[in-house]
C-alpha atoms as a PDB file:
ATOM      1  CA  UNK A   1     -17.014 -17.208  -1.257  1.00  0.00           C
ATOM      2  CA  UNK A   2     -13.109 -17.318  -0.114  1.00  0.00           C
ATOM      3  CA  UNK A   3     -11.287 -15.079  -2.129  1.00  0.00           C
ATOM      4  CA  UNK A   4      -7.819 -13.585  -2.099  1.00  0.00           C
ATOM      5  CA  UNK A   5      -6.129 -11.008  -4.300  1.00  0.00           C
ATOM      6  CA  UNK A   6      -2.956 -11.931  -6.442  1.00  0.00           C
ATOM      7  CA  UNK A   7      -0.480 -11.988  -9.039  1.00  0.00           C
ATOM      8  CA  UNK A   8       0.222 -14.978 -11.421  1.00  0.00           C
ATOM      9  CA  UNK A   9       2.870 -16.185 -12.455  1.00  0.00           C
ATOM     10  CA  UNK A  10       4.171 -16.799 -15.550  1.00  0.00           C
ATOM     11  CA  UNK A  11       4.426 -20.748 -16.830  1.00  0.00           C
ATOM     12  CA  UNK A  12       8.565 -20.552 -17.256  1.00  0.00           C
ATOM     13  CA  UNK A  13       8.554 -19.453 -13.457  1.00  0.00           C
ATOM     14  CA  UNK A  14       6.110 -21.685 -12.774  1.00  0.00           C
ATOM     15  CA  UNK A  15       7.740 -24.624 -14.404  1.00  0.00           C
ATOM     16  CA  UNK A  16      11.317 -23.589 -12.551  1.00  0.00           C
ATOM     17  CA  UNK A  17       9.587 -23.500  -9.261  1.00  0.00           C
ATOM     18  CA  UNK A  18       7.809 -26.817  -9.633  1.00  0.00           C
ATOM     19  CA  UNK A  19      11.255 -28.637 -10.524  1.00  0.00           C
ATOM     20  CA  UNK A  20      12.204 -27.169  -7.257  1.00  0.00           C
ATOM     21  CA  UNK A  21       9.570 -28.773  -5.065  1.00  0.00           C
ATOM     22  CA  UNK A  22      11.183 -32.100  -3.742  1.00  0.00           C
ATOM     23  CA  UNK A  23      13.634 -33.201  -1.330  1.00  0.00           C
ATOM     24  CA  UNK A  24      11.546 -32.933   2.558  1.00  0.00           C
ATOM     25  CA  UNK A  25      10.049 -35.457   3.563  1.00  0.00           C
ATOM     26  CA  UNK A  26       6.344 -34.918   4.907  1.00  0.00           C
ATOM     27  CA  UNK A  27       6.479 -31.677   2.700  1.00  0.00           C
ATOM     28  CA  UNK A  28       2.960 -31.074   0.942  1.00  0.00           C
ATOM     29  CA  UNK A  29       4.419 -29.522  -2.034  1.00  0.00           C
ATOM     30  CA  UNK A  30       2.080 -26.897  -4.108  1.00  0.00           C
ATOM     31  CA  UNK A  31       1.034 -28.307  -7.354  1.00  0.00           C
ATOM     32  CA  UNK A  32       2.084 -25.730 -10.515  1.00  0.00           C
ATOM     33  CA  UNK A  33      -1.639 -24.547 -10.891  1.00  0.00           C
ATOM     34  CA  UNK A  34      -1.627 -23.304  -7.022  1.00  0.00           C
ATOM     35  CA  UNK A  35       1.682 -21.023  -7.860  1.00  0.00           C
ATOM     36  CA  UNK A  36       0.978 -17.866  -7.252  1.00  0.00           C
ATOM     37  CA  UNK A  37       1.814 -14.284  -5.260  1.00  0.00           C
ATOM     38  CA  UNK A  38      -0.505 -13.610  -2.649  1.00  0.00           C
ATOM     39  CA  UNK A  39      -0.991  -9.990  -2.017  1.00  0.00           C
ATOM     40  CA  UNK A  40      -4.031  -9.797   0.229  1.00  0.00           C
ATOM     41  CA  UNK A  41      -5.991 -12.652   1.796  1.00  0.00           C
ATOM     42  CA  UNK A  42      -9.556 -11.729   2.124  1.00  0.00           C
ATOM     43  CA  UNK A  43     -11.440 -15.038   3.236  1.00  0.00           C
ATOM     44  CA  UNK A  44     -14.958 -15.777   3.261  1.00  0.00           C
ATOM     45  CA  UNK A  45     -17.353 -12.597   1.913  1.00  0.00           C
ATOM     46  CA  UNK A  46     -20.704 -12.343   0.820  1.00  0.00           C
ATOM     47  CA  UNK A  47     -22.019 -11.636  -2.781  1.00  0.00           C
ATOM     48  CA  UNK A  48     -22.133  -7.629  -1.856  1.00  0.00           C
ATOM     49  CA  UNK A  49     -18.821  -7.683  -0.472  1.00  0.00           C
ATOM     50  CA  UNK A  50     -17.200  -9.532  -3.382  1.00  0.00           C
ATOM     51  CA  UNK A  51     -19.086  -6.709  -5.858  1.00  0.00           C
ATOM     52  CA  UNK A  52     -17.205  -4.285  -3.464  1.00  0.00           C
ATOM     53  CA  UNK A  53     -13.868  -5.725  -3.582  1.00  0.00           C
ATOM     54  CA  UNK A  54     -14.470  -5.805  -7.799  1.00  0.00           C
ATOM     55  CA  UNK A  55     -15.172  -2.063  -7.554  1.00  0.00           C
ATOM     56  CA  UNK A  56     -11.575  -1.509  -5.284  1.00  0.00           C
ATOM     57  CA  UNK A  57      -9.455  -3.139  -7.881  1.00  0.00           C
ATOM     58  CA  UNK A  58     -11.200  -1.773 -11.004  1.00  0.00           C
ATOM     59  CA  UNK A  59      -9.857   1.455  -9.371  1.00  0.00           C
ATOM     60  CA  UNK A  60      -6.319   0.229  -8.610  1.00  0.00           C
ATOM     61  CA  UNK A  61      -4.063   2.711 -10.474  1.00  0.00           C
ATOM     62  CA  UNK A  62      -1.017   1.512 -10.684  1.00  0.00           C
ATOM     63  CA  UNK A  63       1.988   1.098 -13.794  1.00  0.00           C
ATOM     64  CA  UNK A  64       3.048  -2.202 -14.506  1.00  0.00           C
ATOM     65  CA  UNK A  65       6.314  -3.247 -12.705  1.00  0.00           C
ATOM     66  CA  UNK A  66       9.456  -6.013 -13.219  1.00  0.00           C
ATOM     67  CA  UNK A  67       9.528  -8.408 -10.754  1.00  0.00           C
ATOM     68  CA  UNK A  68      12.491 -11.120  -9.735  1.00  0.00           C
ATOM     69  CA  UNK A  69      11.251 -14.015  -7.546  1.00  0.00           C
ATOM     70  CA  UNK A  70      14.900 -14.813  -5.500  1.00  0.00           C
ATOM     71  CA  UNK A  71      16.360 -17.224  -2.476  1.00  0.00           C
ATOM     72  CA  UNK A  72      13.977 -19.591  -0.700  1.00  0.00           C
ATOM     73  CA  UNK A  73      13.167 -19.738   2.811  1.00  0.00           C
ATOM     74  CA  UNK A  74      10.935 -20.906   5.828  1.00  0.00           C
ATOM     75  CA  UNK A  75       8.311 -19.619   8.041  1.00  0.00           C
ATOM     76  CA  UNK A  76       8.706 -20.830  11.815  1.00  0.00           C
ATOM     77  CA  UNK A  77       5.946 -21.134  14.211  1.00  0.00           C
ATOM     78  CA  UNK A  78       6.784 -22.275  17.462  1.00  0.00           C
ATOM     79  CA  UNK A  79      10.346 -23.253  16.847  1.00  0.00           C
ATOM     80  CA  UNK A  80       8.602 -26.018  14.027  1.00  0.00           C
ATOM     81  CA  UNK A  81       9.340 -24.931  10.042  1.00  0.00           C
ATOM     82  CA  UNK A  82       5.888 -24.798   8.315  1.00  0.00           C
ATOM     83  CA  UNK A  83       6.004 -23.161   5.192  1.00  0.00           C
ATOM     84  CA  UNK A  84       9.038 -22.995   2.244  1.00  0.00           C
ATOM     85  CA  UNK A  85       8.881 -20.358  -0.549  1.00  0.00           C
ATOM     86  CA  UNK A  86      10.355 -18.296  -2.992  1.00  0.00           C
ATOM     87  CA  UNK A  87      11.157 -14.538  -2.285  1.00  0.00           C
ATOM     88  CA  UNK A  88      11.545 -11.209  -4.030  1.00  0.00           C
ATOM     89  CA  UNK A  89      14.245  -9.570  -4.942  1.00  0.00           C
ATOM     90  CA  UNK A  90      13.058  -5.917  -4.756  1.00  0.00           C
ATOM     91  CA  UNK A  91       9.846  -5.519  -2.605  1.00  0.00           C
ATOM     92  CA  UNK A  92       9.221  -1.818  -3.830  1.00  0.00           C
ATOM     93  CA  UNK A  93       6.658  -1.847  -6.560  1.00  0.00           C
ATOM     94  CA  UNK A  94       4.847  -4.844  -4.938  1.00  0.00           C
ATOM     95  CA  UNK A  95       4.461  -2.872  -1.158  1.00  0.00           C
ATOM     96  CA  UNK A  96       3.325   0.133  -3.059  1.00  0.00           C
ATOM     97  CA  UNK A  97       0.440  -1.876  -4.865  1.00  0.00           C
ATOM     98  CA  UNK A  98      -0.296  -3.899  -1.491  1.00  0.00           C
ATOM     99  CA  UNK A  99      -0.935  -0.958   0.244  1.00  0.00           C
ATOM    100  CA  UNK A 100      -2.971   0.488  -2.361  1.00  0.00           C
ATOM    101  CA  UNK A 101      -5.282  -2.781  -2.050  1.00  0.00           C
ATOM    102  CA  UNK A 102      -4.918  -2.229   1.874  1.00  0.00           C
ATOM    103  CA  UNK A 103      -6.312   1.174   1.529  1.00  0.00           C
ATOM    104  CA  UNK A 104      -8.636   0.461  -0.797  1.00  0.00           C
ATOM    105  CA  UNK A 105     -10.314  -2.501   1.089  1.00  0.00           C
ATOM    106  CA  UNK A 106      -9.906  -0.205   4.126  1.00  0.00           C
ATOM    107  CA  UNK A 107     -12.321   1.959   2.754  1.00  0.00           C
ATOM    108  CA  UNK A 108     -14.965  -0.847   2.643  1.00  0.00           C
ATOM    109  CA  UNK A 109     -15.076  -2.183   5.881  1.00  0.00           C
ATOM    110  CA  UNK A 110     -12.292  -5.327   5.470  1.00  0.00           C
ATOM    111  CA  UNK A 111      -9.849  -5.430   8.546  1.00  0.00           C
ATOM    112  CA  UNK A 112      -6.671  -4.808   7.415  1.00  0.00           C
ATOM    113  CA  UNK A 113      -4.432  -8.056   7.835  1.00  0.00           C
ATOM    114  CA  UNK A 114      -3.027  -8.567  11.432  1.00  0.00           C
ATOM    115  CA  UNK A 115       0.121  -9.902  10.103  1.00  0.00           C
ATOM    116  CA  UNK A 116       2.977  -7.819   8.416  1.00  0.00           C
ATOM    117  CA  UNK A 117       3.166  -8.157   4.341  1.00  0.00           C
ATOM    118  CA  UNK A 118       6.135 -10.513   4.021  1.00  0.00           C
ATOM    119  CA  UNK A 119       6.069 -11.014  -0.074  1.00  0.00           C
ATOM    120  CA  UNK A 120       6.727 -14.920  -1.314  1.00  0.00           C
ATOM    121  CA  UNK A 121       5.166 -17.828  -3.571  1.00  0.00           C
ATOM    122  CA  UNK A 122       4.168 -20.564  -0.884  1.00  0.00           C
ATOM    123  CA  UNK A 123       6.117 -23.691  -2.403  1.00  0.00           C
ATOM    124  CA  UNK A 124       4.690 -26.555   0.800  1.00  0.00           C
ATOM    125  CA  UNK A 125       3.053 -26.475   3.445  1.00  0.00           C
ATOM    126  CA  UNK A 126       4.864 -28.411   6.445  1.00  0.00           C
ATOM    127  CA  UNK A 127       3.991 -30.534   8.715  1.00  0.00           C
ATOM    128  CA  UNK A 128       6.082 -28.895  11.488  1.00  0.00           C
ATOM    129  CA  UNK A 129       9.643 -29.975  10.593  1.00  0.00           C
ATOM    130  CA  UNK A 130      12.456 -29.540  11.963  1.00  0.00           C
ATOM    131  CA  UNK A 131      14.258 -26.292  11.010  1.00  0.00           C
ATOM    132  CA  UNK A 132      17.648 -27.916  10.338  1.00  0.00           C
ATOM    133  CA  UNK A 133      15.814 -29.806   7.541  1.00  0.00           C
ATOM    134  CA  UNK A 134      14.149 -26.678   6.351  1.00  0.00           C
ATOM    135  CA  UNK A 135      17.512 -24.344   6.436  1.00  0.00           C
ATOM    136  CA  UNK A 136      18.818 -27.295   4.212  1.00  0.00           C
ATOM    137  CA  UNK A 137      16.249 -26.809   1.421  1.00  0.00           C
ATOM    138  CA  UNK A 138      16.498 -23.316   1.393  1.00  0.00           C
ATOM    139  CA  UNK A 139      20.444 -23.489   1.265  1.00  0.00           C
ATOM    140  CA  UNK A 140      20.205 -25.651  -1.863  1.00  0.00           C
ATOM    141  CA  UNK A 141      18.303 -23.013  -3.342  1.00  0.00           C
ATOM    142  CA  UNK A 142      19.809 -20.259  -2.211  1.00  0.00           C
ATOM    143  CA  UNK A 143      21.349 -19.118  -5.386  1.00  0.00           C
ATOM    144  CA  UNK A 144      17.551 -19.400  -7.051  1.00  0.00           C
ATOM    145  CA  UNK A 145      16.985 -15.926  -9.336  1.00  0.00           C
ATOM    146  CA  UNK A 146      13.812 -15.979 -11.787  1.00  0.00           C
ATOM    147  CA  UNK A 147      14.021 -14.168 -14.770  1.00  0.00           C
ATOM    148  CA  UNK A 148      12.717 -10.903 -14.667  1.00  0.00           C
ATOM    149  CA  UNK A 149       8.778 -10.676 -15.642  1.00  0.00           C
ATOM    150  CA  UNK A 150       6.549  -8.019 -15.784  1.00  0.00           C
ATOM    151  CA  UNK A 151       3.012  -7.871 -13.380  1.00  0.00           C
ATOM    152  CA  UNK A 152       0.967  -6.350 -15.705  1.00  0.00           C
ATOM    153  CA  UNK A 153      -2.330  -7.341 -14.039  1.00  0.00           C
ATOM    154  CA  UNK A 154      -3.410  -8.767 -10.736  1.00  0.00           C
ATOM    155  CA  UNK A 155      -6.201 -11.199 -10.263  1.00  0.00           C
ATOM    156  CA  UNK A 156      -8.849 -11.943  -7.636  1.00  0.00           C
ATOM    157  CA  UNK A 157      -8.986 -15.808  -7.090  1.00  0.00           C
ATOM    158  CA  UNK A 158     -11.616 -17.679  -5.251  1.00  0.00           C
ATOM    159  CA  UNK A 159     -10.532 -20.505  -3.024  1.00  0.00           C
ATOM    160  CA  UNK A 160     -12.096 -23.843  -3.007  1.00  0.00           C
ATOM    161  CA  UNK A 161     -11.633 -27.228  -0.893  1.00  0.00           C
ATOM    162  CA  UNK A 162     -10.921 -30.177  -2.664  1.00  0.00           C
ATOM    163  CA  UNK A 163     -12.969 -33.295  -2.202  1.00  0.00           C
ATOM    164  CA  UNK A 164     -11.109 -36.018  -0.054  1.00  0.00           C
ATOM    165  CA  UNK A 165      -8.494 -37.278  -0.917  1.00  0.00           C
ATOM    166  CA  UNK A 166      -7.112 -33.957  -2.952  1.00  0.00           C
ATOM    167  CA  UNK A 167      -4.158 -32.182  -1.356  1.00  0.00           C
ATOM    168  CA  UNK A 168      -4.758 -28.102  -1.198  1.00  0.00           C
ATOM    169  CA  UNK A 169      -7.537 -25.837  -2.804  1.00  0.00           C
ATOM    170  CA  UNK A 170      -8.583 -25.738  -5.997  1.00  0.00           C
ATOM    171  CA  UNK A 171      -7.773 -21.586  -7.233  1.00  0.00           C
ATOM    172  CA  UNK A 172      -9.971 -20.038 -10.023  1.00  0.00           C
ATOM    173  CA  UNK A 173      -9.274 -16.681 -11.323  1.00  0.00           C
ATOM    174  CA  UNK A 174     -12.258 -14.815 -11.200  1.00  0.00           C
ATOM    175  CA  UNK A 175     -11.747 -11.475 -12.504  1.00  0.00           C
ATOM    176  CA  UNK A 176      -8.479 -10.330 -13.992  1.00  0.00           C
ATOM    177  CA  UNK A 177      -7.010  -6.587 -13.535  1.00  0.00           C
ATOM    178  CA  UNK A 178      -4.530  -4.700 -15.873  1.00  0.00           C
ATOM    179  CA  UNK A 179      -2.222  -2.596 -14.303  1.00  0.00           C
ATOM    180  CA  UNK A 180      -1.855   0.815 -16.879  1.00  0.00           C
ATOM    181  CA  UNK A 181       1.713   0.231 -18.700  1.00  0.00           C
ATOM    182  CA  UNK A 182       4.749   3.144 -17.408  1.00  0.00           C
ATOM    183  CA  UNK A 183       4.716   5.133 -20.432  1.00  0.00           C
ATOM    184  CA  UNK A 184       0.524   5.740 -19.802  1.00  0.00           C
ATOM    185  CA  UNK A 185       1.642   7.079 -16.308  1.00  0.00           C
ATOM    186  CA  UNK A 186       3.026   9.769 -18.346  1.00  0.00           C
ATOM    187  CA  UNK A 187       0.067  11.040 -20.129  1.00  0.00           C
END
């Protein structure tokens, strides 16, 4: 099973970010059901593993936060763009519950990710463009500010290949977690 841990996204962001996803050529744009906001990758586990993960975010203890999805950018890997997305506005609340996941899986064996946490909704997947084309799209966003929604819950999807001919994997939620609301952190 290939699973990752996330938060969705509400359907008005969702629906703004779709209308966004145009404009560069060769782009393989995310379809509105693949939105989402990764917070760990896990990959491929076995059945125990996957029970153990389910245990580590039962646990998660965390009060629901706002979160603001702002600007757009680009990843670059060997001078070639190869990803666009949407950012965050304030990364506080979302690195505190990261590393909590971090710690938790920690404690069960996963290797921690070797990359640093850098927090964004993948809009396409690119081909290797050029960056000049890339810097364009994310200048035409640039102004881009969601309205402010509130993670009350974060979700561990599964991952699945489409059959050919399908662009990008098919994501099923498999087991939804509520984050406690701020005024129960004061109990």
């Amino acid at each position: 099973m290939r699973l990752f841990v996330g938060i969705p996204l509400p359907d008005r962001i969702k629906d703004t970010l779709t209308a966004m996803c145009g404009g560069v050529d060769d782009a393989h744009w995310r379809e509105r059901a693949q939105l989402h906001l990764t917070l760990r990758f896990i990959g491929e586990v076995d059945g125990g593993t996957a029970r153990d993960i389910d245990d580590v975010l039962y646990q998660i203890d965390t009060p629901a936060f706002p979160l603001v999805l702002r600007e757009t950018g680009f990843f670059k890997e060997r001078q070639l763009a190869r990803v666009l997305w949407a950012g965050v506005a304030d990364e506080t609340d979302l690195r505190r519950l990261q590393k909590k996941i971090q710690h938790g899986f920690a404690a069960i064996g996963l290797q921690p990710e070797h990359r640093r946490y850098h927090p964004h909704v993948t809009l396409a997947y690119l081909n290797g463009i050029d960056p000049l084309e890339a810097e364009g799209y994310a200048a035409r966003y640039s102004e881009y500010t969601s309205p402010s929604f509130m993670v009350d819950r974060i979700c561990l999807f599964s991952s699945h290949r489409r059959a050919m001919g399908g662009t990008g994997a098919i994501y099923t939620e498999e087991a939804a977690y509520p984050l406690h609301s701020p005024e129960q952190a004061l109990t």
